[in-house]
PDB file of N, CA and C in Angstrom:
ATOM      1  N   UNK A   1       2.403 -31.671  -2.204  1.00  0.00           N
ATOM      2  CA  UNK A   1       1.160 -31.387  -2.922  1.00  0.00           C
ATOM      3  C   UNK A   1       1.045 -32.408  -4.048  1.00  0.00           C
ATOM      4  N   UNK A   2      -0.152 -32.877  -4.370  1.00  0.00           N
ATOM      5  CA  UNK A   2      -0.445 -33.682  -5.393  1.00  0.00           C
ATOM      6  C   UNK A   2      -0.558 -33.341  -6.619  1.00  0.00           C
ATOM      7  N   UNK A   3      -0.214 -34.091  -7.490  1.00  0.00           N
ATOM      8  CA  UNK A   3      -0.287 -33.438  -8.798  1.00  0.00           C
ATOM      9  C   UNK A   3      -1.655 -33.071  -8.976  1.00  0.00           C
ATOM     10  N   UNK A   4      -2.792 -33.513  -8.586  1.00  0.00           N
ATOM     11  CA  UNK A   4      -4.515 -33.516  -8.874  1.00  0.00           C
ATOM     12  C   UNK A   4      -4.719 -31.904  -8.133  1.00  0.00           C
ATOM     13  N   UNK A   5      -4.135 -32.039  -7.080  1.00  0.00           N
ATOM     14  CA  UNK A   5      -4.419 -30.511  -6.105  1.00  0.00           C
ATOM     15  C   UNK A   5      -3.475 -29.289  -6.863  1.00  0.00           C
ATOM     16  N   UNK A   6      -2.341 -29.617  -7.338  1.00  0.00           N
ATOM     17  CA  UNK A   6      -1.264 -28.597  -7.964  1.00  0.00           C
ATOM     18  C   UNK A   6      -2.638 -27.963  -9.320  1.00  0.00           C
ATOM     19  N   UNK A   7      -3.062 -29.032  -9.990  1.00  0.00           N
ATOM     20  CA  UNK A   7      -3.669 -28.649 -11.216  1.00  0.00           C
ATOM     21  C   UNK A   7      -4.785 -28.197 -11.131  1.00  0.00           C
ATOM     22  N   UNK A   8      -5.496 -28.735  -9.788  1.00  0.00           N
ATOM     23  CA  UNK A   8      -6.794 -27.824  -9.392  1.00  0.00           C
ATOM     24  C   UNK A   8      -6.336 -26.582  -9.170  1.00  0.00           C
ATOM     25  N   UNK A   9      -5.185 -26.217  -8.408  1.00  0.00           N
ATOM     26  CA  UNK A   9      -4.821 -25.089  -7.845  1.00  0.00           C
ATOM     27  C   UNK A   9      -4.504 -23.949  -9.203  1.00  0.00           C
ATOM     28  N   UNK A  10      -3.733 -24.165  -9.820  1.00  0.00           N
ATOM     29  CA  UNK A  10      -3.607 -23.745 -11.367  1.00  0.00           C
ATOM     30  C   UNK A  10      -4.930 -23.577 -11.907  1.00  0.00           C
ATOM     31  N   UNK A  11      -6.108 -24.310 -12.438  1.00  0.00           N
ATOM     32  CA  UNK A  11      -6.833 -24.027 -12.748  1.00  0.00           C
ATOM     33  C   UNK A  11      -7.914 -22.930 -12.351  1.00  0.00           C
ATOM     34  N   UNK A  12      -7.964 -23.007 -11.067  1.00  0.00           N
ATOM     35  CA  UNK A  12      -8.697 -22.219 -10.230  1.00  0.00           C
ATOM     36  C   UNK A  12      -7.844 -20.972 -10.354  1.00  0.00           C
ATOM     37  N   UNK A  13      -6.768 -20.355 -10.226  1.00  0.00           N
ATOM     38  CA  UNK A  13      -6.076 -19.154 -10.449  1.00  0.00           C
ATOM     39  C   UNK A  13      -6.071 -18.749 -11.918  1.00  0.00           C
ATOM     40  N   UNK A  14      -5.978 -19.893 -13.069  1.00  0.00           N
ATOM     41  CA  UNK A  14      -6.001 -19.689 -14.469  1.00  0.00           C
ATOM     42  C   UNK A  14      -7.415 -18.515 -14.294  1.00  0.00           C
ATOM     43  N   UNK A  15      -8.851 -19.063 -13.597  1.00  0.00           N
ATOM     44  CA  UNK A  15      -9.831 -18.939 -13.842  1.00  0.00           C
ATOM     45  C   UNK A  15     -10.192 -17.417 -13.438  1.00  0.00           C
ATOM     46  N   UNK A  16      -9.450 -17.119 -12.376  1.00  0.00           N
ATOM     47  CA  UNK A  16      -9.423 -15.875 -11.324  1.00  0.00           C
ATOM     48  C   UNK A  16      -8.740 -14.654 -12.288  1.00  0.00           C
ATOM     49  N   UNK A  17      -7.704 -15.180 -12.728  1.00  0.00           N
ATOM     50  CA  UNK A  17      -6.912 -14.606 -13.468  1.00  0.00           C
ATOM     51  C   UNK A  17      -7.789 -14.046 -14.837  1.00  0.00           C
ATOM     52  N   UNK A  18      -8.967 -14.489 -15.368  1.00  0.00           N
ATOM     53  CA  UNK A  18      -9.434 -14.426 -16.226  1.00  0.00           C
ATOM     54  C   UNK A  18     -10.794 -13.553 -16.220  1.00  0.00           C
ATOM     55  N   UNK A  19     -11.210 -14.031 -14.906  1.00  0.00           N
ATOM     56  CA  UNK A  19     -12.385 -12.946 -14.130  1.00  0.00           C
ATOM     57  C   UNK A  19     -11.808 -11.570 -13.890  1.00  0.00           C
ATOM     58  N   UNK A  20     -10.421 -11.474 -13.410  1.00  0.00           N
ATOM     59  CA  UNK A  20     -10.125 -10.190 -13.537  1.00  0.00           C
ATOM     60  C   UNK A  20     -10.051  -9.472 -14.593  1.00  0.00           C
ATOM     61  N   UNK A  21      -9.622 -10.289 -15.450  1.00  0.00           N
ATOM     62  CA  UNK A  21      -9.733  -9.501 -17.086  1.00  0.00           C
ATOM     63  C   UNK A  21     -10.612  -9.342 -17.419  1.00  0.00           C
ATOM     64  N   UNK A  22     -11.949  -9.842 -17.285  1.00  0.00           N
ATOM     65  CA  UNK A  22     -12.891  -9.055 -18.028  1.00  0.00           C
ATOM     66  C   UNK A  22     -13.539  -8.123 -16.997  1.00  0.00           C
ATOM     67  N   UNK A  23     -13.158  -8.204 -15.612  1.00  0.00           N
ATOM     68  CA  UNK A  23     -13.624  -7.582 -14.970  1.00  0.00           C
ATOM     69  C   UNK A  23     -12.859  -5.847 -15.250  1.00  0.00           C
ATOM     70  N   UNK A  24     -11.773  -5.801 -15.588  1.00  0.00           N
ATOM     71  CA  UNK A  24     -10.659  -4.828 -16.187  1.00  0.00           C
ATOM     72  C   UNK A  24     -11.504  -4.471 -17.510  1.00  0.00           C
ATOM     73  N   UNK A  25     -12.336  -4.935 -18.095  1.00  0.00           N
ATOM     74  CA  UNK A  25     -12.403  -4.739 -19.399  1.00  0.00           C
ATOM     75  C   UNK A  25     -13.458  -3.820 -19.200  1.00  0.00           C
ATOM     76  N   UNK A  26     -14.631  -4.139 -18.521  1.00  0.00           N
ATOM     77  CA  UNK A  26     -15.595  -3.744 -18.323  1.00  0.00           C
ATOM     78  C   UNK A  26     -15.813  -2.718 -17.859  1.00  0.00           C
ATOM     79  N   UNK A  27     -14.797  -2.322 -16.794  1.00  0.00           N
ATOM     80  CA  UNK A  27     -14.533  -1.350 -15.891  1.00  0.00           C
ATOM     81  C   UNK A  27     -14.053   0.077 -16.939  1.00  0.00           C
ATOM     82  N   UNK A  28     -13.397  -0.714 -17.770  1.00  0.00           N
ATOM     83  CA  UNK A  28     -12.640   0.781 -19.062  1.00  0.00           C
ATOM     84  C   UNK A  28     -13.377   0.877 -19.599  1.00  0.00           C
ATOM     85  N   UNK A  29     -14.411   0.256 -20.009  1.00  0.00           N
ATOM     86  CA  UNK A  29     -15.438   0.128 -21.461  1.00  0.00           C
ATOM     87  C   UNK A  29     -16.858   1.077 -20.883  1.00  0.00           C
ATOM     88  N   UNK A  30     -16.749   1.236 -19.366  1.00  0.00           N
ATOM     89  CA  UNK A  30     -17.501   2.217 -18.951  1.00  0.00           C
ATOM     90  C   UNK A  30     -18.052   3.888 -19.193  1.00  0.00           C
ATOM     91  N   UNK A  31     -18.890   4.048 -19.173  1.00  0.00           N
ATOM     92  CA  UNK A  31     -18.950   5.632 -19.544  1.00  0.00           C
ATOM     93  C   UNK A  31     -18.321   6.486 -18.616  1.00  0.00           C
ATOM     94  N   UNK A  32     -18.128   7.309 -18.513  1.00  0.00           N
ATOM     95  CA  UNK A  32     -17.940   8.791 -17.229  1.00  0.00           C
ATOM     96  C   UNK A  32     -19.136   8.093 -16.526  1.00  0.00           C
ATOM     97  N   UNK A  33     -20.293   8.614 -16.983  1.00  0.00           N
ATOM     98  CA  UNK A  33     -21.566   8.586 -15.733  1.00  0.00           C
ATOM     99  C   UNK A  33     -21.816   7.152 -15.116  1.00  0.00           C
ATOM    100  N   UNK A  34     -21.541   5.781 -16.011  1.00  0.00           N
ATOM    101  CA  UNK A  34     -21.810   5.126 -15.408  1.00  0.00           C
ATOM    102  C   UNK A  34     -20.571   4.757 -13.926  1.00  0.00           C
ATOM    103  N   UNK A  35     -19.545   5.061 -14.477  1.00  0.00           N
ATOM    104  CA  UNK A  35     -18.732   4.916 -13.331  1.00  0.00           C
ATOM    105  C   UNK A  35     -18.535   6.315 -11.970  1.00  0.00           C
ATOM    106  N   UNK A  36     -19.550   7.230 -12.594  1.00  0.00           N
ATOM    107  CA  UNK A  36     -19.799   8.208 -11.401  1.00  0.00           C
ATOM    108  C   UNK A  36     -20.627   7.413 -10.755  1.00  0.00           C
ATOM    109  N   UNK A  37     -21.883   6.621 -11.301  1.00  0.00           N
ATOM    110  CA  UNK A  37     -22.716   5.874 -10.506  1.00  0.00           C
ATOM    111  C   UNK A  37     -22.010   4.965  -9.669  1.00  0.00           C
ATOM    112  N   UNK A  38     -21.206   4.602  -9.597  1.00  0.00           N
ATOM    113  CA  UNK A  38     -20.211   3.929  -8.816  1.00  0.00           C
ATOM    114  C   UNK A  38     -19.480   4.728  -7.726  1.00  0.00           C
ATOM    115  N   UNK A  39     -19.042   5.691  -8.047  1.00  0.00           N
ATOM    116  CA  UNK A  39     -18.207   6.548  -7.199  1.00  0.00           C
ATOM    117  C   UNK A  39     -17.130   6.500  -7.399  1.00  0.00           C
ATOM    118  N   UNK A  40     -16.995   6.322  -9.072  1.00  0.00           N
ATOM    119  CA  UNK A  40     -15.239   6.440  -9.348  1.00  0.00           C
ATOM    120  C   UNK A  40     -15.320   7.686 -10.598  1.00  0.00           C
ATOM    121  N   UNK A  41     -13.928   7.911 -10.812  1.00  0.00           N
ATOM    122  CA  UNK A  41     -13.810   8.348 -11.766  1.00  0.00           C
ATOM    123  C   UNK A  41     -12.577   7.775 -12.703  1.00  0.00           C
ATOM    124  N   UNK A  42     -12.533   8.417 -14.078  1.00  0.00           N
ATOM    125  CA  UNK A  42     -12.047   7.306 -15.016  1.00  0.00           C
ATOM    126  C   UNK A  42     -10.382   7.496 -14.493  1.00  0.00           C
ATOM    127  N   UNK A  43      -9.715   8.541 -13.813  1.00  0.00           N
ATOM    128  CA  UNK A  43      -8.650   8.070 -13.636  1.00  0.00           C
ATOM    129  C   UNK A  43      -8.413   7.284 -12.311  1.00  0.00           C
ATOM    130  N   UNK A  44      -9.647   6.725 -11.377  1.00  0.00           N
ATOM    131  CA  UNK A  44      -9.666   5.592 -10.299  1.00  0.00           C
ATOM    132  C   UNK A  44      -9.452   4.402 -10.909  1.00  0.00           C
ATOM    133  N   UNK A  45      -9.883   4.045 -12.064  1.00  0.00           N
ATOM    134  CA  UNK A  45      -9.976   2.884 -12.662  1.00  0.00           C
ATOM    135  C   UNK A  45      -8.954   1.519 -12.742  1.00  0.00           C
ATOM    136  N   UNK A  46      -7.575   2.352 -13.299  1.00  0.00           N
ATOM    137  CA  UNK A  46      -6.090   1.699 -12.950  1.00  0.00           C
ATOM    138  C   UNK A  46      -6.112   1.110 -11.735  1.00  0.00           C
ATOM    139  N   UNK A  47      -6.155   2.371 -11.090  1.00  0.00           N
ATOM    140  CA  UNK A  47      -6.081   1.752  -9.343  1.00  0.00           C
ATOM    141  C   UNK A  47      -7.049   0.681  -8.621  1.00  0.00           C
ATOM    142  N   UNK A  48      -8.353   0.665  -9.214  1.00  0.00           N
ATOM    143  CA  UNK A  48      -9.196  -0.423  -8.461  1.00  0.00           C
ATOM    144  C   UNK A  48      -9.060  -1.740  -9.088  1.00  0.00           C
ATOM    145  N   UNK A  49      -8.375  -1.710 -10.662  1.00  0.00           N
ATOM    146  CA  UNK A  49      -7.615  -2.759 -11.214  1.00  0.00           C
ATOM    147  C   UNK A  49      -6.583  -3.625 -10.441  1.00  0.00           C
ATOM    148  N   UNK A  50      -5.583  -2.599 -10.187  1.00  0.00           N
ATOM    149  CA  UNK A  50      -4.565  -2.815  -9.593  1.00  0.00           C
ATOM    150  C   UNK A  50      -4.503  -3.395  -8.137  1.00  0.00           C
ATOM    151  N   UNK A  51      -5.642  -2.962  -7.535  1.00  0.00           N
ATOM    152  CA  UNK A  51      -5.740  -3.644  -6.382  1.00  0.00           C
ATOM    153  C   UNK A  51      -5.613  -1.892  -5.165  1.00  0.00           C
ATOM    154  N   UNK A  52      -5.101  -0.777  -6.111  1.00  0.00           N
ATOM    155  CA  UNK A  52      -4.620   0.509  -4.922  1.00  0.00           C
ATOM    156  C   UNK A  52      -5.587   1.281  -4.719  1.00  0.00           C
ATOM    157  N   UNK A  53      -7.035   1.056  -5.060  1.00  0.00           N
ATOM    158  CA  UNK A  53      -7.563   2.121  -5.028  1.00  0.00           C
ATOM    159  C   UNK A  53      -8.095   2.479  -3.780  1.00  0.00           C
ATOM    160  N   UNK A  54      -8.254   3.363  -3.257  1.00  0.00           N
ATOM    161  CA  UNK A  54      -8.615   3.709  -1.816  1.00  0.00           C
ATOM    162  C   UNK A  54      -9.548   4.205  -1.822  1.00  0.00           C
ATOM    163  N   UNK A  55     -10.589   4.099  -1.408  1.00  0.00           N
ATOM    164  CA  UNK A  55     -11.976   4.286  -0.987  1.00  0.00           C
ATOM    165  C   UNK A  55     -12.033   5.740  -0.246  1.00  0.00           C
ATOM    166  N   UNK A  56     -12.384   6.740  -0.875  1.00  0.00           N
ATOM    167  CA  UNK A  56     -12.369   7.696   0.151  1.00  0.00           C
ATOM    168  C   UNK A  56     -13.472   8.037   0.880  1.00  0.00           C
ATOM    169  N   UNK A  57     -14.670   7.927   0.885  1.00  0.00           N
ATOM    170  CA  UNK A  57     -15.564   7.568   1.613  1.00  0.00           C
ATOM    171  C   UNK A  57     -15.391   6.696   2.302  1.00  0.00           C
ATOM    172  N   UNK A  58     -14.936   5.532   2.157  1.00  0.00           N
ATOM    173  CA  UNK A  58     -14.790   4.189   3.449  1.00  0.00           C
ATOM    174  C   UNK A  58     -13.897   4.816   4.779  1.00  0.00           C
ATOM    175  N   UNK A  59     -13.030   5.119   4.050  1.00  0.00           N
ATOM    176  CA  UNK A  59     -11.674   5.706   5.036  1.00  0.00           C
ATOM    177  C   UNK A  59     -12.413   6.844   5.564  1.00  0.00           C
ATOM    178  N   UNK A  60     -13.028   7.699   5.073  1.00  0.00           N
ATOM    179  CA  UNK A  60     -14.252   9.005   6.050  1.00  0.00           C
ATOM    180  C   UNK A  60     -14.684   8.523   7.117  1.00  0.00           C
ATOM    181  N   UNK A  61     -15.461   7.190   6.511  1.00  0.00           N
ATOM    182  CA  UNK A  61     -16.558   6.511   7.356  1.00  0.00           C
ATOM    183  C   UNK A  61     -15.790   6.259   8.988  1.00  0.00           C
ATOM    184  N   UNK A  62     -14.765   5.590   8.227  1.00  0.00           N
ATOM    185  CA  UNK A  62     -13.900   4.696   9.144  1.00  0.00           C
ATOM    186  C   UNK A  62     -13.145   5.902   9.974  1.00  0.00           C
ATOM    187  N   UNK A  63     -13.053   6.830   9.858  1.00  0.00           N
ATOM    188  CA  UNK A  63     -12.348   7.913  10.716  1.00  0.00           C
ATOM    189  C   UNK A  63     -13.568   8.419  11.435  1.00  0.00           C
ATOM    190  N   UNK A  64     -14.737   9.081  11.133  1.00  0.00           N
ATOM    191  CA  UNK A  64     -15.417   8.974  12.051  1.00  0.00           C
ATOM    192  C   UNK A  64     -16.404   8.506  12.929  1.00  0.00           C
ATOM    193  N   UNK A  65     -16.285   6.818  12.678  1.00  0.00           N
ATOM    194  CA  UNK A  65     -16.319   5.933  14.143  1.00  0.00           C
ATOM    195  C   UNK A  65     -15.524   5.914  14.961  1.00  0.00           C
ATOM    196  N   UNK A  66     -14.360   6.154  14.438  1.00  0.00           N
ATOM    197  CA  UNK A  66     -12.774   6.176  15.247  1.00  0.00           C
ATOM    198  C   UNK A  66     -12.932   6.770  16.323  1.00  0.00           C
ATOM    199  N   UNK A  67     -13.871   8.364  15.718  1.00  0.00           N
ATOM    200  CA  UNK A  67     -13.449   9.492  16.399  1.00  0.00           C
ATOM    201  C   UNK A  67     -14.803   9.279  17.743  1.00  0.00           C
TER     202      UNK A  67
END
């Protein structure tokens, strides 16, 4: 890898890395209702941070096409 591609590569993750944070920020700084308008609630929040949160409607959805 090139040093030009290593530092693009870094930069571009610096940048990602930074979108998640305010994307984290925003997400806590939320009301109750606005994040009911979403379909979360405030203790989902961690988890859709984190990357764990599980959709329980999707996974519904997705079980009954299955079926």
């Amino acid at each position: 890898m090139s040093n030009v591609s290593f530092i693009g590569n870094l930069v571009n993750r610096f940048h990602s890395w930074r979108e998640q944070l305010r994307e984290a920020d925003l997400l806590r700084s939320m009301s109750d209702r606005e994040l009911s308008d979403l379909g979360l609630t405030r203790g989902d929040v961690e988890r859709v941070i984190s990357g764990t949160y599980l959709d329980k409607r999707a996974a519904n959805d997705a079980r009954r096409l299955a079926a």
